[in-house]
N, C-alpha and C. Protein backbone atom coordinates (compact mmCIF):
# COMPACT_ATOMS: atom_id res chain seq x y z
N UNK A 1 2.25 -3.94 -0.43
CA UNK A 1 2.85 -5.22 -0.77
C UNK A 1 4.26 -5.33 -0.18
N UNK A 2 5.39 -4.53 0.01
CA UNK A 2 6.29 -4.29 0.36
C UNK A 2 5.98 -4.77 1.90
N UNK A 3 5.19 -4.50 2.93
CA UNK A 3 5.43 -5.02 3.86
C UNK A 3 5.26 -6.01 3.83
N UNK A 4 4.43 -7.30 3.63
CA UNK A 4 3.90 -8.23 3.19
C UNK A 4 5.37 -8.88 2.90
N UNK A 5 5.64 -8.47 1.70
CA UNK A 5 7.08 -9.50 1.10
C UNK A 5 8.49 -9.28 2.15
N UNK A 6 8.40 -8.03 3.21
CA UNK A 6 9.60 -7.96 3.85
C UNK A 6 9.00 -9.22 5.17
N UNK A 7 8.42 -9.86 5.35
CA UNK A 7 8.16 -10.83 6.48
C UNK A 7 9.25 -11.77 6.00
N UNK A 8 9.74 -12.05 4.75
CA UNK A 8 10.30 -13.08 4.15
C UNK A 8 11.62 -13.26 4.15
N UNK A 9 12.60 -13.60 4.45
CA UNK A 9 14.03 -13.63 4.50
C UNK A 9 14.40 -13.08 3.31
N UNK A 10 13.83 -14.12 2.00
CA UNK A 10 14.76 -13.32 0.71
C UNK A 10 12.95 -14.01 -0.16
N UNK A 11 13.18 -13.11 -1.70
CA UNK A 11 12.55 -13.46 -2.51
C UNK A 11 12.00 -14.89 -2.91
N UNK A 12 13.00 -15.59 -2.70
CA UNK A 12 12.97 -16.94 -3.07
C UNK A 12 11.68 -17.83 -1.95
N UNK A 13 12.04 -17.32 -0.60
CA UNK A 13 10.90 -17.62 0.42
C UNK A 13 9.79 -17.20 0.79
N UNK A 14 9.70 -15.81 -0.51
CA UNK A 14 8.66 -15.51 -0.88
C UNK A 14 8.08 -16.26 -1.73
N UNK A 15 8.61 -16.69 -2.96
CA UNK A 15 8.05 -17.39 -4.46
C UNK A 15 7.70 -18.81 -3.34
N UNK A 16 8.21 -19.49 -2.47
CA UNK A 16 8.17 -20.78 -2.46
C UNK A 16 6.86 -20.84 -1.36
N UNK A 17 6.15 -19.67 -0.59
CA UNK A 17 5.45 -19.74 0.03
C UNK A 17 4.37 -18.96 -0.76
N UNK A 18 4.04 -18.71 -2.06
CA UNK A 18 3.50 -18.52 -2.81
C UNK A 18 2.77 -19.66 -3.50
N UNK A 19 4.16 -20.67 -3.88
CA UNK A 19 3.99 -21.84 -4.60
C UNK A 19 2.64 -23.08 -3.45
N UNK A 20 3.81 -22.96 -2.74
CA UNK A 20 2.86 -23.76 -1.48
C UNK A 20 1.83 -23.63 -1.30
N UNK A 21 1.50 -22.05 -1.43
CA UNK A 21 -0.46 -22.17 -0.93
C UNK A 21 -0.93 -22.58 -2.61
N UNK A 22 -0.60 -22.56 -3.44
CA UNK A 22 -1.39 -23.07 -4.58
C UNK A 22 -1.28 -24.56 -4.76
N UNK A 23 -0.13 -25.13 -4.62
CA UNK A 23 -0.43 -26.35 -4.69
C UNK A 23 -0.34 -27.02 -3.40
N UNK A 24 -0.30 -26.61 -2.45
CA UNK A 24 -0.72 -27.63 -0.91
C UNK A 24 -2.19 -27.20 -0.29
N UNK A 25 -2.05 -25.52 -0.05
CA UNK A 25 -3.32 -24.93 0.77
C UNK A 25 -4.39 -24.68 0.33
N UNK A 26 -4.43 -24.40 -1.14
CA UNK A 26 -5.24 -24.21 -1.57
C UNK A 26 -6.49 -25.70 -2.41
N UNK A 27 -5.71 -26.24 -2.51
CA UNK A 27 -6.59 -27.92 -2.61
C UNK A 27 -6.90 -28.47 -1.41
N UNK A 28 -6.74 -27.66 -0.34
CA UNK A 28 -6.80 -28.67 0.77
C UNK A 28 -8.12 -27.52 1.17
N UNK A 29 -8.33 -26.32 0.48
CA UNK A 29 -9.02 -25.74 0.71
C UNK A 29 -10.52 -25.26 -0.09
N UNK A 30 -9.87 -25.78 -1.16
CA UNK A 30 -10.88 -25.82 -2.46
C UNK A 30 -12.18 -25.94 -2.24
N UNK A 31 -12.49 -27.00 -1.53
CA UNK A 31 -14.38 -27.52 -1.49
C UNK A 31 -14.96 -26.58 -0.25
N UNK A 32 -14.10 -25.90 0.71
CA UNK A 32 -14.66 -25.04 1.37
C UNK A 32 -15.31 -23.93 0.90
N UNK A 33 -14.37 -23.42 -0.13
CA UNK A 33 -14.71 -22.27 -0.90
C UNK A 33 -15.78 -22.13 -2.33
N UNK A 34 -16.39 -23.31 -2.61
CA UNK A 34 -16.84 -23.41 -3.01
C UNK A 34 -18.53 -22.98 -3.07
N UNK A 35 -18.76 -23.12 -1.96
CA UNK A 35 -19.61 -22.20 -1.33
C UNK A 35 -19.56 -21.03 -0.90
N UNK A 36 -18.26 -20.26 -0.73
CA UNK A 36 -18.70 -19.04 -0.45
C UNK A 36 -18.43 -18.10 -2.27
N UNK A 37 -17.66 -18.90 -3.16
CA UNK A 37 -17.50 -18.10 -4.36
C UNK A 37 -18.81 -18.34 -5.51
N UNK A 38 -19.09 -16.92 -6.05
CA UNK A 38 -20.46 -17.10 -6.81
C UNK A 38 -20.41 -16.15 -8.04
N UNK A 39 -20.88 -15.97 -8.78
CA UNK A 39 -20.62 -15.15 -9.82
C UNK A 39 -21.56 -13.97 -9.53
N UNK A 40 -22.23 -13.75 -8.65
CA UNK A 40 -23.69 -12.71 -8.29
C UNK A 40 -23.05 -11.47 -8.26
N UNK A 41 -22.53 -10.39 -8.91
CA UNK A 41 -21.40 -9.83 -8.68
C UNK A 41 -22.31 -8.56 -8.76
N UNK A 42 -21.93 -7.33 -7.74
CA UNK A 42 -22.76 -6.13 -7.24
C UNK A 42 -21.98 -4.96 -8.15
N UNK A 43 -22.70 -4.03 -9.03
CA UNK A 43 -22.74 -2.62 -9.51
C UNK A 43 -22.69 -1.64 -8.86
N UNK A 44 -21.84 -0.97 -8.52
CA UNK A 44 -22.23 0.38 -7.73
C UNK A 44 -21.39 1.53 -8.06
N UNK A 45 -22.47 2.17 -8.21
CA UNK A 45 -22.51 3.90 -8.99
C UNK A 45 -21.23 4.56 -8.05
N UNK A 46 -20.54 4.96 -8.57
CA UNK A 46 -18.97 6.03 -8.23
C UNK A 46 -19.89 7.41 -7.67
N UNK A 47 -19.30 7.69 -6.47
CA UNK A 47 -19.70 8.79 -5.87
C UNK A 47 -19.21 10.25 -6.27
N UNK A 48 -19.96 10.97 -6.39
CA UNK A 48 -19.72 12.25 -6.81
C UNK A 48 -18.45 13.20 -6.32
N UNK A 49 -17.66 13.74 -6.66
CA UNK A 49 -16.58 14.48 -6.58
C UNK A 49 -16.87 15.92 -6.30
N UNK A 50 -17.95 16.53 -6.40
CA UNK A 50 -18.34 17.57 -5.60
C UNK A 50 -17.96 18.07 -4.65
């Protein structure tokens, strides 16, 4: 995460490009995703430590 948040000048242009994809990118993106999100959700057994 640290690299991720150092792209950002300061915190604040972090929070505000945070804010932005929820309320600009993400409604503008909403009905796309709608189709690929599903509740069909996969189980899988933890591999042995042996």
């Amino acid at each position: 995460m640290q690299g991720i948040i150092s792209n950002f000048k300061t915190k604040r242009d972090f929070a505000q490009a945070i804010d932005r994809f929820f309320t600009v990118t993400l409604p503008e993106i909403a009905e796309s995703l709608t189709s690929r999100i599903n509740d069909n959700f996969q189980m899988f057994n933890h591999a042995s430590s042996s």
